[in-house]
Protein backbone atom coordinates (compact mmCIF):
# COMPACT_ATOMS: atom_id res chain seq x y z
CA UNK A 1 81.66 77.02 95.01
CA UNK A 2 81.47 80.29 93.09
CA UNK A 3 84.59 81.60 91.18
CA UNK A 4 85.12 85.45 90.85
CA UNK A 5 87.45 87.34 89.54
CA UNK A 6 89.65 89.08 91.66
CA UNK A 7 92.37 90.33 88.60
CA UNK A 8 92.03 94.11 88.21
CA UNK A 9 94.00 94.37 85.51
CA UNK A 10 98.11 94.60 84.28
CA UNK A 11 99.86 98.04 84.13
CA UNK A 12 103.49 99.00 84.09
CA UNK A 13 104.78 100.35 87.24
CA UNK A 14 107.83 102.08 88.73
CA UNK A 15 109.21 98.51 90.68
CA UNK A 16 111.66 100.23 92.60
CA UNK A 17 108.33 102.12 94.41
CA UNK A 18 106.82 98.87 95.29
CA UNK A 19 106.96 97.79 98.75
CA UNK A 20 107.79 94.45 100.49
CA UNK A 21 104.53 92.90 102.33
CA UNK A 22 106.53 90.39 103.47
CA UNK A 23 108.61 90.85 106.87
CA UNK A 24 112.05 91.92 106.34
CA UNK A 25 115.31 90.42 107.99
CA UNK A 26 117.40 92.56 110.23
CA UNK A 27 120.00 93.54 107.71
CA UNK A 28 116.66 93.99 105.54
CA UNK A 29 118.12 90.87 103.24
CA UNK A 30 116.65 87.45 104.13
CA UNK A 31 112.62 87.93 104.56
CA UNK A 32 112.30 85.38 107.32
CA UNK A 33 109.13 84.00 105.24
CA UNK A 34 111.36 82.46 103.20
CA UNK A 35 114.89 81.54 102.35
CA UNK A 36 116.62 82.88 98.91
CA UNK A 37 120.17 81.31 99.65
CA UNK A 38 122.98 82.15 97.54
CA UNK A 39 122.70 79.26 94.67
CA UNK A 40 119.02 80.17 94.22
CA UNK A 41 120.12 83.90 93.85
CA UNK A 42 122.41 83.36 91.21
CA UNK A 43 120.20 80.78 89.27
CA UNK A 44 117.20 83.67 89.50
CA UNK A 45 119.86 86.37 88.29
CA UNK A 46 121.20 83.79 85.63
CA UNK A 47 117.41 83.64 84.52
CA UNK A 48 116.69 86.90 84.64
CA UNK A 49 119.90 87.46 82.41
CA UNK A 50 118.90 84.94 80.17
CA UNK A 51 114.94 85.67 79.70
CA UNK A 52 114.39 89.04 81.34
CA UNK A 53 111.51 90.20 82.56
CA UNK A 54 108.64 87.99 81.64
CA UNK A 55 106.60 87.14 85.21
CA UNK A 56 104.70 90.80 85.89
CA UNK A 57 105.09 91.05 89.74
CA UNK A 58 101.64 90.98 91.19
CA UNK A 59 100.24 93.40 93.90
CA UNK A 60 98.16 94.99 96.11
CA UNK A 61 97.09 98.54 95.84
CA UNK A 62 95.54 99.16 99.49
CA UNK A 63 93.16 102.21 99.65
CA UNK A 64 95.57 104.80 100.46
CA UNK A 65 97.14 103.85 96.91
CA UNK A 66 100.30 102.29 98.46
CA UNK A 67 101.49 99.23 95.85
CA UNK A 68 102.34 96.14 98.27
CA UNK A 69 104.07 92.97 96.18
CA UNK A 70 102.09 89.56 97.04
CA UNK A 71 104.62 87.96 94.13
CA UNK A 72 107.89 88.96 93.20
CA UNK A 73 109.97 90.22 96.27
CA UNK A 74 113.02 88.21 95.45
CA UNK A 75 112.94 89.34 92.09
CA UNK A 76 112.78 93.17 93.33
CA UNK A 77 115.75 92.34 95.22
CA UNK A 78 117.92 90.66 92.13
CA UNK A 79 117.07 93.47 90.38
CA UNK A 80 118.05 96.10 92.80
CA UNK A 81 121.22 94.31 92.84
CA UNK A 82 121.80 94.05 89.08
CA UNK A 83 121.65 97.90 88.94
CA UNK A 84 124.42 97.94 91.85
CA UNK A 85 126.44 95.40 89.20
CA UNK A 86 125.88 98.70 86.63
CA UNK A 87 123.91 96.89 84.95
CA UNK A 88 120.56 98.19 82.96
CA UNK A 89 116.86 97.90 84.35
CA UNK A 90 114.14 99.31 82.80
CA UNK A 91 112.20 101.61 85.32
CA UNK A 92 108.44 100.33 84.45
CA UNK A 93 108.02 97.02 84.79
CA UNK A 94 104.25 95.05 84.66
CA UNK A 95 102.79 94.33 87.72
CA UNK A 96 99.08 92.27 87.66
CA UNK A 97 96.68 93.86 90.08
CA UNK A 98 94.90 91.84 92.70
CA UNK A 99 91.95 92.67 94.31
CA UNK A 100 92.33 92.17 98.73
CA UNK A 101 89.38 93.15 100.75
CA UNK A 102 92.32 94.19 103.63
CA UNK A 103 95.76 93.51 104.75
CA UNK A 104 94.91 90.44 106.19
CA UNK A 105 93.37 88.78 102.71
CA UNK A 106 96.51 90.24 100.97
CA UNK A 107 98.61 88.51 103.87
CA UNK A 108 97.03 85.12 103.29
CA UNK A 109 97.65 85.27 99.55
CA UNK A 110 101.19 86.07 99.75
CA UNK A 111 101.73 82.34 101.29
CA UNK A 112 99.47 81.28 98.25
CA UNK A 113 101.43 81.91 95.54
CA UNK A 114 104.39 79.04 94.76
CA UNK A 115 107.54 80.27 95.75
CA UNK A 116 110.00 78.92 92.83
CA UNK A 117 113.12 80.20 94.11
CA UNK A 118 112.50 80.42 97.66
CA UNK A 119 111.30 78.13 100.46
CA UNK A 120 109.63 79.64 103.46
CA UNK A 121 110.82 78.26 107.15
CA UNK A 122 108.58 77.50 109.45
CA UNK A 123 109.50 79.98 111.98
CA UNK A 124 109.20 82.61 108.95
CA UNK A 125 105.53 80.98 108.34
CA UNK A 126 105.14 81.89 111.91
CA UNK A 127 106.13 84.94 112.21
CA UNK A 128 103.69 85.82 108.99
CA UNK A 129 100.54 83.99 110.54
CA UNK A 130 101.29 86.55 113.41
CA UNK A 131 101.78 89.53 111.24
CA UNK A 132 98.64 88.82 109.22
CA UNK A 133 96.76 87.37 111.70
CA UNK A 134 96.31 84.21 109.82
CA UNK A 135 94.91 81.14 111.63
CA UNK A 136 95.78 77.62 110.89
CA UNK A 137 92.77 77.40 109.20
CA UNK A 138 93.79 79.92 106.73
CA UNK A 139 96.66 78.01 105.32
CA UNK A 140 95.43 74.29 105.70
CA UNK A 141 95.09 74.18 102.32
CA UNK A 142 98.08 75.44 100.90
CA UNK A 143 100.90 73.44 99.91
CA UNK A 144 104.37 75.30 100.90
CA UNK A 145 107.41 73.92 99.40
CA UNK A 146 109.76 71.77 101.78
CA UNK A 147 107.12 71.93 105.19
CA UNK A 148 105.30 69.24 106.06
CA UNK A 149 102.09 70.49 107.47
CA UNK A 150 101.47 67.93 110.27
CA UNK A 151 105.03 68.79 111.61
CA UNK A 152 104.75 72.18 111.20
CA UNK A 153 101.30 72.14 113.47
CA UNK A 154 103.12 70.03 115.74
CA UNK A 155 106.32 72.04 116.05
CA UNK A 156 104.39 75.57 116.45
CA UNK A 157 101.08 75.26 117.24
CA UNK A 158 99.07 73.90 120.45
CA UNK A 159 96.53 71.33 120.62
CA UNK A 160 94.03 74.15 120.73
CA UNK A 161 95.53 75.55 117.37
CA UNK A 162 97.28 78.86 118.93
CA UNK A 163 101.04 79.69 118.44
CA UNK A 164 103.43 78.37 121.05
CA UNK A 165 103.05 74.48 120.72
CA UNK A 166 105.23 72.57 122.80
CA UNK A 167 108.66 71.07 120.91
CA UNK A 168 109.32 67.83 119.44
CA UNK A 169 108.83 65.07 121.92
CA UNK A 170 107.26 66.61 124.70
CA UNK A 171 103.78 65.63 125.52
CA UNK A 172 102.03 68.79 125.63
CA UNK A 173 99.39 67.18 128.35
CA UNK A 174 101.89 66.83 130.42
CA UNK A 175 102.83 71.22 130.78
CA UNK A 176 101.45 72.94 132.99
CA UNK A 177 101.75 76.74 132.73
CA UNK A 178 102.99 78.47 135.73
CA UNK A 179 104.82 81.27 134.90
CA UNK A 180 104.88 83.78 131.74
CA UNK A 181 108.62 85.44 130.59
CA UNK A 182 108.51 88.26 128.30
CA UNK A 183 111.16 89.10 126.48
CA UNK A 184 111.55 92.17 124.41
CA UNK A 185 114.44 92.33 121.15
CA UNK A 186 116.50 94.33 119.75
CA UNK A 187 115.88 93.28 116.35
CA UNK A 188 114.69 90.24 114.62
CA UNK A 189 117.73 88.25 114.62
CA UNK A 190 118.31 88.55 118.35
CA UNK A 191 114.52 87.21 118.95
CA UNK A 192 115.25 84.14 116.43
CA UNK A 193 118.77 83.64 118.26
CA UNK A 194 116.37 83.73 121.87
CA UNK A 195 113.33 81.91 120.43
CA UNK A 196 115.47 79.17 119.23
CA UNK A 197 117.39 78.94 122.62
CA UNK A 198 114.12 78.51 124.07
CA UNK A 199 112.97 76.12 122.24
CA UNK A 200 115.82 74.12 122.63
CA UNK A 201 115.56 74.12 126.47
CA UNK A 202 112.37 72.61 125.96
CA UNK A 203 109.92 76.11 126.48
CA UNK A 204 106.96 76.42 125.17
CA UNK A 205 107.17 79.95 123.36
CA UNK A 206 105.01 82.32 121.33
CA UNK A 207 106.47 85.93 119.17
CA UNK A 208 104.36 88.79 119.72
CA UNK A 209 105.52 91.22 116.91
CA UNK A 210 104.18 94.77 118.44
């Protein structure tokens, strides 16, 4: 095992400038990754309040110079919404800078770091894997609050490890693939509202985010 390090230093930054790496919802609230539901807002606004800004966010600057957040998108979003409240913000804010050989690195560690606030969904895990183009073997040694792994692989993954495993209680031997259905969406919340409807009915079904 060799250790390096990938920490290229702390600097302040304009926060408002950085941009989300995670996938946004629909109404460009909820990030599908993860869940920030309204008691966990308030307690991270109540903290924030209370302690202000002490956790730098910590990001990716990709070649082009565009600053991605791999920690800290809630908090971006509480504090966005404590300016709308008139309240005060300071416009530089610390950010520690990570070194990511591509999108795809930055991707993976973005499901590394704990979520304290937040849980991620599984479908949200998902639907990051997919953006990222993360493999099961990326993650298999994380540990993401409120998933259990082995479910998780069971619920969305096939025997061979690729999205689109078949749903609780049906023995995936036992499909046979005939057909393929491709359904394009308006927006995100319509393809959850589908894939979920889906899944129900007992299909096997995969998200291709184009």
């Amino acid at each position: 095992m060799i250790i390096t390090n990938r920490v290229n230093g702390l600097e302040l930054v304009y926060w408002k400038k950085l941009t989300w790496l995670q996938i946004k919802g629909a109404e460009g609230g909820d990030t599908g990754l993860k869940e920030l539901y309204e008691r966990e807002a308030k307690q991270l606004m109540k903290s924030l309040g209370k302690h202000s800004f002490v956790d730098p966010f910590k990001v990716w600057k990709d070649p082009k110079g565009k600053m991605w957040i791999l920690d800290g998108h809630h908090r971006q979003a509480i504090l966005e919404e404590v300016l709308k409240q008139n309240g005060t913000v300071p416009d530089l804010l610390p950010a520690v800078f990570i070194d990511c050989r591509d999108r795809k690195e930055a991707g993976e560690l973005v499901l590394t770091f704990t979520a304290i606030y937040a849980k991620p969904t599984g479908q949200g895990v998902t639907r990051h894997m997919e953006e990222f183009g993360l493999e099961l073997s990326d993650i298999d040694d994380l540990s993401l609050p409120g998933i259990n792994f082995d479910d998780f692989k069971s619920e969305f993954f096939d025997e061979t490890g690729l999205l689109g495993g078949a749903p609780s209680g049906i023995d995936q031997n036992k499909l046979k693939t005939e057909f393929e259905i491709v359904v394009e969406c308006r927006d995100e919340e319509e393809q959850e509202s589908i894939y979920n409807k889906l899944k129900g009915d007992g299909y096997t079904c995969r998200i291709l985010t184009l």
